[in-house]
N, C-alpha and C. Protein backbone atom coordinates (compact mmCIF):
# COMPACT_ATOMS: atom_id res chain seq x y z
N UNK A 1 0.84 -1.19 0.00
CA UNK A 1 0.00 0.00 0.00
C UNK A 1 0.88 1.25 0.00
N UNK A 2 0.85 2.11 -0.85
CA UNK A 2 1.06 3.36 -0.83
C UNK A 2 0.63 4.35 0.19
N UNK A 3 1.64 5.07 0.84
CA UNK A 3 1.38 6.07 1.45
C UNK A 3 2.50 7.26 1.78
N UNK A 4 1.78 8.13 1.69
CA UNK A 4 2.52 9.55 2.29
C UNK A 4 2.33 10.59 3.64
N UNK A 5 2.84 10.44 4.23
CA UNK A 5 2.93 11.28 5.58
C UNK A 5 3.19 12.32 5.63
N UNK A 6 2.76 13.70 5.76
CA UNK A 6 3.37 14.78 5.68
C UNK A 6 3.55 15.28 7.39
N UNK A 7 4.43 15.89 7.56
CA UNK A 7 4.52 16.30 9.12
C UNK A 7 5.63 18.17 9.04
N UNK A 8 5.59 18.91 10.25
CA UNK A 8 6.35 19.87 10.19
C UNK A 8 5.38 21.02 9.98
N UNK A 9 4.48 21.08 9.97
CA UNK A 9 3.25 22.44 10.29
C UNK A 9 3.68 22.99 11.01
N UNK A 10 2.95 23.77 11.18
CA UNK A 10 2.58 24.63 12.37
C UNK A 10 2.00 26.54 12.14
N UNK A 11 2.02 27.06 13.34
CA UNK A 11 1.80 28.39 13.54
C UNK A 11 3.17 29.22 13.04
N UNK A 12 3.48 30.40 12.34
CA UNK A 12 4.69 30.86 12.56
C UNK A 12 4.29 32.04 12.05
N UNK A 13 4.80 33.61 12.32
CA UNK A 13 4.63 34.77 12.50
C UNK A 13 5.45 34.86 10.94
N UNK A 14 4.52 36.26 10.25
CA UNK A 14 5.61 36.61 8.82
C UNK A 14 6.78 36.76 9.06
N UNK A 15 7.59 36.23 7.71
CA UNK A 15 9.03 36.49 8.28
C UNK A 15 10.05 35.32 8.15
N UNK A 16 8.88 34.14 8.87
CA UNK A 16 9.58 32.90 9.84
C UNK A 16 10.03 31.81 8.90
N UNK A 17 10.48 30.53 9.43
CA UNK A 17 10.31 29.32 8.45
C UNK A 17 9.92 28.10 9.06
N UNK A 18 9.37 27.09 8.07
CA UNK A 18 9.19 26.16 8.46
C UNK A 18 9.97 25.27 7.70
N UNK A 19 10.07 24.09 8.13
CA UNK A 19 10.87 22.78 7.39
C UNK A 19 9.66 21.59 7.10
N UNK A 20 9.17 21.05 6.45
CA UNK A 20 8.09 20.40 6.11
C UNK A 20 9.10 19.62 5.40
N UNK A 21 8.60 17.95 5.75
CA UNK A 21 8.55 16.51 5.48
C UNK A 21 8.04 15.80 4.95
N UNK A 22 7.85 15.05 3.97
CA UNK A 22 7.14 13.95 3.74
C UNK A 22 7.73 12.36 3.58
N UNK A 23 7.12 11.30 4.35
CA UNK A 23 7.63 10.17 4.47
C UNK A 23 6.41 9.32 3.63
N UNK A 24 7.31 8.91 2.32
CA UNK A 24 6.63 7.70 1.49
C UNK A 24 7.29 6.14 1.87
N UNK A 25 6.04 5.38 1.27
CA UNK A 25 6.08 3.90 1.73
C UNK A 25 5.48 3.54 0.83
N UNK A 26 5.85 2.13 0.53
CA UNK A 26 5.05 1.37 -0.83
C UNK A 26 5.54 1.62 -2.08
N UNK A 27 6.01 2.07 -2.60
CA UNK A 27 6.64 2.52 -3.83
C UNK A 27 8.28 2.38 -3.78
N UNK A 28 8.83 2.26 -5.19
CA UNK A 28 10.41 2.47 -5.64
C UNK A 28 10.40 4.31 -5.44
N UNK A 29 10.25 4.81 -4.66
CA UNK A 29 10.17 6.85 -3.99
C UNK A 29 11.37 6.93 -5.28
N UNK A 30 12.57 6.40 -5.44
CA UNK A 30 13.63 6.97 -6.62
C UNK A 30 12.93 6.92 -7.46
N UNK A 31 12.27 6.34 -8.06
CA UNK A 31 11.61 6.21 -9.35
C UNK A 31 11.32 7.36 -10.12
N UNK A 32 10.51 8.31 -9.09
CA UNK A 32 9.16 9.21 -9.20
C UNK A 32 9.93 10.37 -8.94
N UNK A 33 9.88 11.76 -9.83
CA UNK A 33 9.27 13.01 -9.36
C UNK A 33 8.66 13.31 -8.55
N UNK A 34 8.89 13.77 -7.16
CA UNK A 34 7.72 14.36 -6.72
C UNK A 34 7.79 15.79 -6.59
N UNK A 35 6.73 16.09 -5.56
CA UNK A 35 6.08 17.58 -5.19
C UNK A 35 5.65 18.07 -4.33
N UNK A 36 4.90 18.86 -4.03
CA UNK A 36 4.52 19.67 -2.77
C UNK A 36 3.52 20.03 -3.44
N UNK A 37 2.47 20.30 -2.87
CA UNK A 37 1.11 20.96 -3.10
C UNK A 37 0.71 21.70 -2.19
N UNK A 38 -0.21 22.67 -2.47
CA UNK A 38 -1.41 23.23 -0.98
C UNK A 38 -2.29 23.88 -2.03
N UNK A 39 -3.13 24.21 -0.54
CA UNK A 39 -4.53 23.87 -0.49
C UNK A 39 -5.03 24.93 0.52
N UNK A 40 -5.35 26.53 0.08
CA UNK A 40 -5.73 27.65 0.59
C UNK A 40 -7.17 27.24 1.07
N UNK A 41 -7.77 28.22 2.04
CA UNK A 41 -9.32 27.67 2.21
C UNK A 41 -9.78 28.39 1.35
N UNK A 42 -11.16 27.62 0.70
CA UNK A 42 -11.64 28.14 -0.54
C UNK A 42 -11.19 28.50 -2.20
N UNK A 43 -9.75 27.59 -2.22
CA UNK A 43 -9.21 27.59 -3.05
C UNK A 43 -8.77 26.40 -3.51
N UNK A 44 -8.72 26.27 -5.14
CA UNK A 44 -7.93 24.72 -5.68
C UNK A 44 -6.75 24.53 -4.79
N UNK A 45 -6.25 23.14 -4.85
CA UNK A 45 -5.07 22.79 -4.73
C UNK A 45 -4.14 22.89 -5.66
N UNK A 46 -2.62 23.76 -5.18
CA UNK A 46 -1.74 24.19 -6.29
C UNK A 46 -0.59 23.60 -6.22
N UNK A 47 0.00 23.13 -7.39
CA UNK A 47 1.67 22.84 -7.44
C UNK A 47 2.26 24.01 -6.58
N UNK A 48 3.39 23.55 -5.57
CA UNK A 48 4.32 24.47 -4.98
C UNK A 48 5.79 24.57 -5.76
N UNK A 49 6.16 23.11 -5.48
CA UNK A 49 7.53 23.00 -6.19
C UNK A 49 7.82 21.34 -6.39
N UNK A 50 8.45 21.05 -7.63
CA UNK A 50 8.79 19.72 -8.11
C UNK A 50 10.19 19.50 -7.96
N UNK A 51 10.47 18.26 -7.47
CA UNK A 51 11.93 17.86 -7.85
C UNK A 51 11.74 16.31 -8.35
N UNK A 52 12.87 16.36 -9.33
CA UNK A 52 13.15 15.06 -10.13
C UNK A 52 13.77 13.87 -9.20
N UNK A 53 13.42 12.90 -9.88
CA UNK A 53 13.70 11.85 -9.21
C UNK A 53 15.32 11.53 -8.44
N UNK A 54 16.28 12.47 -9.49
CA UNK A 54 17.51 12.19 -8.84
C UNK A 54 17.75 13.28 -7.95
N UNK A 55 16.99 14.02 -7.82
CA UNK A 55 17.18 15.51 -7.43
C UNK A 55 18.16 16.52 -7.80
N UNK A 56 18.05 16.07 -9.37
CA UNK A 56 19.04 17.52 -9.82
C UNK A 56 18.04 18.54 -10.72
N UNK A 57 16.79 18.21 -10.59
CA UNK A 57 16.14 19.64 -11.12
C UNK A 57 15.28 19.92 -10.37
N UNK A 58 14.90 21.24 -10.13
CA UNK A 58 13.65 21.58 -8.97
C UNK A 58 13.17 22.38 -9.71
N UNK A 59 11.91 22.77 -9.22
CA UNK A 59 11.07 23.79 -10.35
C UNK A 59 10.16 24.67 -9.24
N UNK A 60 9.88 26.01 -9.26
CA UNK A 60 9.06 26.55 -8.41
C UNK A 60 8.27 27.12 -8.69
N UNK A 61 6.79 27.28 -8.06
CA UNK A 61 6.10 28.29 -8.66
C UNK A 61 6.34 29.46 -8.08
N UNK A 62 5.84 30.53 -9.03
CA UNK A 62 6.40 32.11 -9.10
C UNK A 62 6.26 32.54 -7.79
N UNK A 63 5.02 32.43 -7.32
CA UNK A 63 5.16 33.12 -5.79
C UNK A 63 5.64 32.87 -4.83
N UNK A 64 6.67 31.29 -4.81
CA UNK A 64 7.52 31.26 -3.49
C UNK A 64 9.25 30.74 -3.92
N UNK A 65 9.32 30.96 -5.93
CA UNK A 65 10.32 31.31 -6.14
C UNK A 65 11.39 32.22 -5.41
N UNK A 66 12.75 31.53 -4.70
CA UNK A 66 13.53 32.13 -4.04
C UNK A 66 13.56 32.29 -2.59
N UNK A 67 11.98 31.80 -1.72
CA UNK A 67 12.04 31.48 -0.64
C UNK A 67 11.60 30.01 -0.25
N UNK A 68 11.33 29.46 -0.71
CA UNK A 68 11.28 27.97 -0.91
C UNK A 68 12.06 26.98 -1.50
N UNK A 69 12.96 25.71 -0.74
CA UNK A 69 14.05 25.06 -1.42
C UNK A 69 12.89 23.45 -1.45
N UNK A 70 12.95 22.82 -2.49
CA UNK A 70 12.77 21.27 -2.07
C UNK A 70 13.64 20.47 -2.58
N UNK A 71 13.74 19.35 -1.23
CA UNK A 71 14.71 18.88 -1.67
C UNK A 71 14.40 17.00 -1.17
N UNK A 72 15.22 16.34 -1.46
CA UNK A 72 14.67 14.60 -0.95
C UNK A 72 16.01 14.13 -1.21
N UNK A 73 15.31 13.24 0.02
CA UNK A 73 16.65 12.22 0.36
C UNK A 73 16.14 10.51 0.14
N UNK A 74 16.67 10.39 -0.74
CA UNK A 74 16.03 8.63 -1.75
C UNK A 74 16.18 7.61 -0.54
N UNK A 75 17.40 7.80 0.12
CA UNK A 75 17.77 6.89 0.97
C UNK A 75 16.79 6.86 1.99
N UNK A 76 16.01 7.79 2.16
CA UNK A 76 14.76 7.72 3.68
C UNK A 76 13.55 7.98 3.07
N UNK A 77 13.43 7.73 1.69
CA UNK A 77 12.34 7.86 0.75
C UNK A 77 11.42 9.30 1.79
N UNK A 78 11.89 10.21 1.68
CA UNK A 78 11.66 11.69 2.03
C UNK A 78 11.84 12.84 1.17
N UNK A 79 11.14 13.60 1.23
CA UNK A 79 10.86 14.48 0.39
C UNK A 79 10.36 15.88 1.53
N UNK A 80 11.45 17.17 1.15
CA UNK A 80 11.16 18.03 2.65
C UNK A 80 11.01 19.25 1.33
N UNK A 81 11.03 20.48 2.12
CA UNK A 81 9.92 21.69 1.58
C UNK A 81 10.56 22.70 2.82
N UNK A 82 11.77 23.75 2.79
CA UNK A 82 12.03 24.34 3.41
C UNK A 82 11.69 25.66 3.42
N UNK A 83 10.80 26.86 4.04
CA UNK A 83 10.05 27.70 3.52
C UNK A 83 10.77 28.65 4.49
N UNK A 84 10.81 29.73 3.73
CA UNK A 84 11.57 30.66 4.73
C UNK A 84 10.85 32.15 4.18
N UNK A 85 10.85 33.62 4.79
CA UNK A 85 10.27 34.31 4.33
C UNK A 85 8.43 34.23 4.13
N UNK A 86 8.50 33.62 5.27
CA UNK A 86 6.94 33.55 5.06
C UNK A 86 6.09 34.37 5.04
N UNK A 87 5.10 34.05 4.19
CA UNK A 87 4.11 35.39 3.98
C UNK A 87 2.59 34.96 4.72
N UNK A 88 1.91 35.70 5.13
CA UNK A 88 0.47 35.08 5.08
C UNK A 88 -0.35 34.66 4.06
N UNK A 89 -0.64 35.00 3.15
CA UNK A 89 -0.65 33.97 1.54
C UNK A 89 -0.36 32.81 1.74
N UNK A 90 0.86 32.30 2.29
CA UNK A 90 1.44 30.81 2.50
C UNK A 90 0.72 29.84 2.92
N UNK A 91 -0.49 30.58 4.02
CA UNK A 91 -1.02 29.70 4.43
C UNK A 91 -1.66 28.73 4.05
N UNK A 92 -1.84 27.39 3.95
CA UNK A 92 -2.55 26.40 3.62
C UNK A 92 -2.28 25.15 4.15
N UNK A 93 -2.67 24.10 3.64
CA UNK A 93 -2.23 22.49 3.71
C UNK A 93 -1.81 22.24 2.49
N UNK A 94 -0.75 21.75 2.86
CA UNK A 94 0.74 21.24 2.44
C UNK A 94 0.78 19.60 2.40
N UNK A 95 0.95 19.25 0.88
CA UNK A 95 0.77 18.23 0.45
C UNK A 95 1.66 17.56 -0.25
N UNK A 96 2.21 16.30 0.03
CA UNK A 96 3.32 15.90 -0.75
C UNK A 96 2.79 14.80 -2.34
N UNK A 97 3.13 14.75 -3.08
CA UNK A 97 2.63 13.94 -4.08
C UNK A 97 3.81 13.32 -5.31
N UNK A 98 3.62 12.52 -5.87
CA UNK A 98 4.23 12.37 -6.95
C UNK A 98 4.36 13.64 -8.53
N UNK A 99 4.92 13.83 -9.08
CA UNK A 99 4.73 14.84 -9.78
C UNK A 99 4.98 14.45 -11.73
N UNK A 100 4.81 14.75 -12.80
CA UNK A 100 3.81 16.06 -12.66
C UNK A 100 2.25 15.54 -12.99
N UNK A 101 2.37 14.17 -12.41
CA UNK A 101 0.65 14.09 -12.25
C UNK A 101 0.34 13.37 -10.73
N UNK A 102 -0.30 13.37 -9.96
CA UNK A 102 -0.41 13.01 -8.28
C UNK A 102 -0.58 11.92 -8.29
N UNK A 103 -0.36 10.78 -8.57
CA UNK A 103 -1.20 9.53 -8.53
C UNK A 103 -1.25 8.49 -7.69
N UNK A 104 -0.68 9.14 -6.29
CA UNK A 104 -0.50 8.27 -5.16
C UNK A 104 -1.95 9.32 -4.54
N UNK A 105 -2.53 8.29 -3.49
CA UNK A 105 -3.65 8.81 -3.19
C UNK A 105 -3.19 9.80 -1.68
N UNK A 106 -3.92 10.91 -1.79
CA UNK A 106 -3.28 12.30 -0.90
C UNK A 106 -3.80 11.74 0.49
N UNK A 107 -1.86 12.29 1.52
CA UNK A 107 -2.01 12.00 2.72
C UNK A 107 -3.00 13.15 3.65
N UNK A 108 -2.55 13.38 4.70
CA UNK A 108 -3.66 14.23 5.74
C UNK A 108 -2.71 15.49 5.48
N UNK A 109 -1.86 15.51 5.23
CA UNK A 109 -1.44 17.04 4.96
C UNK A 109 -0.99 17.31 6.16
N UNK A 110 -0.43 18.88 6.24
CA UNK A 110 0.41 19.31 7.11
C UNK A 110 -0.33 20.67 7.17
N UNK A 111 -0.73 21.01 8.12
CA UNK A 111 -1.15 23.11 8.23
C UNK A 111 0.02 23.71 8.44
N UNK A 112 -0.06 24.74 7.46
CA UNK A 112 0.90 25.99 7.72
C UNK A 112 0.14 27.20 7.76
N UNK A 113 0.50 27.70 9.23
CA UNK A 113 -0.37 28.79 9.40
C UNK A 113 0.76 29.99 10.09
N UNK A 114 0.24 31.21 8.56
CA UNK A 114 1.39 32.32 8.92
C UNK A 114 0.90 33.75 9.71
N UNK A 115 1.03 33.70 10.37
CA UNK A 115 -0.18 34.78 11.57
C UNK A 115 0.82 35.24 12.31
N UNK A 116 0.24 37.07 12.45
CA UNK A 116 1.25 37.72 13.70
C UNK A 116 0.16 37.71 15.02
């Protein structure tokens, strides 16, 4: 069975960072591209940032281009999301997935909540 764990939420004031995790199981994790997603309230769920399976390409979207690194470690089939410069915008649930189509079924997510 496939699964993904996301962990590393929390509360954090503009400014701040968080380090966000995801732990896969069931799968060859080298195989696959993955990603990061979220999930604003009242809004689609959006690509954040992709990295390739070996992790030599990453890709970001425009609005957290330059404060957001992702990166994975094959050996602990993990996949982390280091956010720094946080904005309130940021806020959402934070989702790890295969990329560039999701096809592992989505874990419980992680809240990131950016509040002074």
């Amino acid at each position: 069975q496939v699964q993904l764990v996301e962990s590393g939420g929390g509360l954090v004031q503009p400014g701040g960072s968080l380090r966000l995790s995801c732990a896969a199981s069931g799968l060859f994790f080298n195989s696959y591209s993955m990603a990061w997603y979220r999930q604003a309230p009242g809004k689609e769920r959006e690509l954040v940032a992709t990295v390739s399976s070996g992790a030599t390409v990453t890709n970001y979207a425009d609005s957290v281009k330059g404060r957001f690194t992702i990166s994975r470690d094959n050996a602990k089939n993990t996949v982390y999301l280091q956010m720094n410069s946080l904005k309130p915008e940021d806020t959402a649930v934070y989702y790890c997935n295969a990329a560039p189509l999701p096809w592992i079924g989505w874990g419980q997510g992680t809240q990131v909540t950016v509040s002074s």
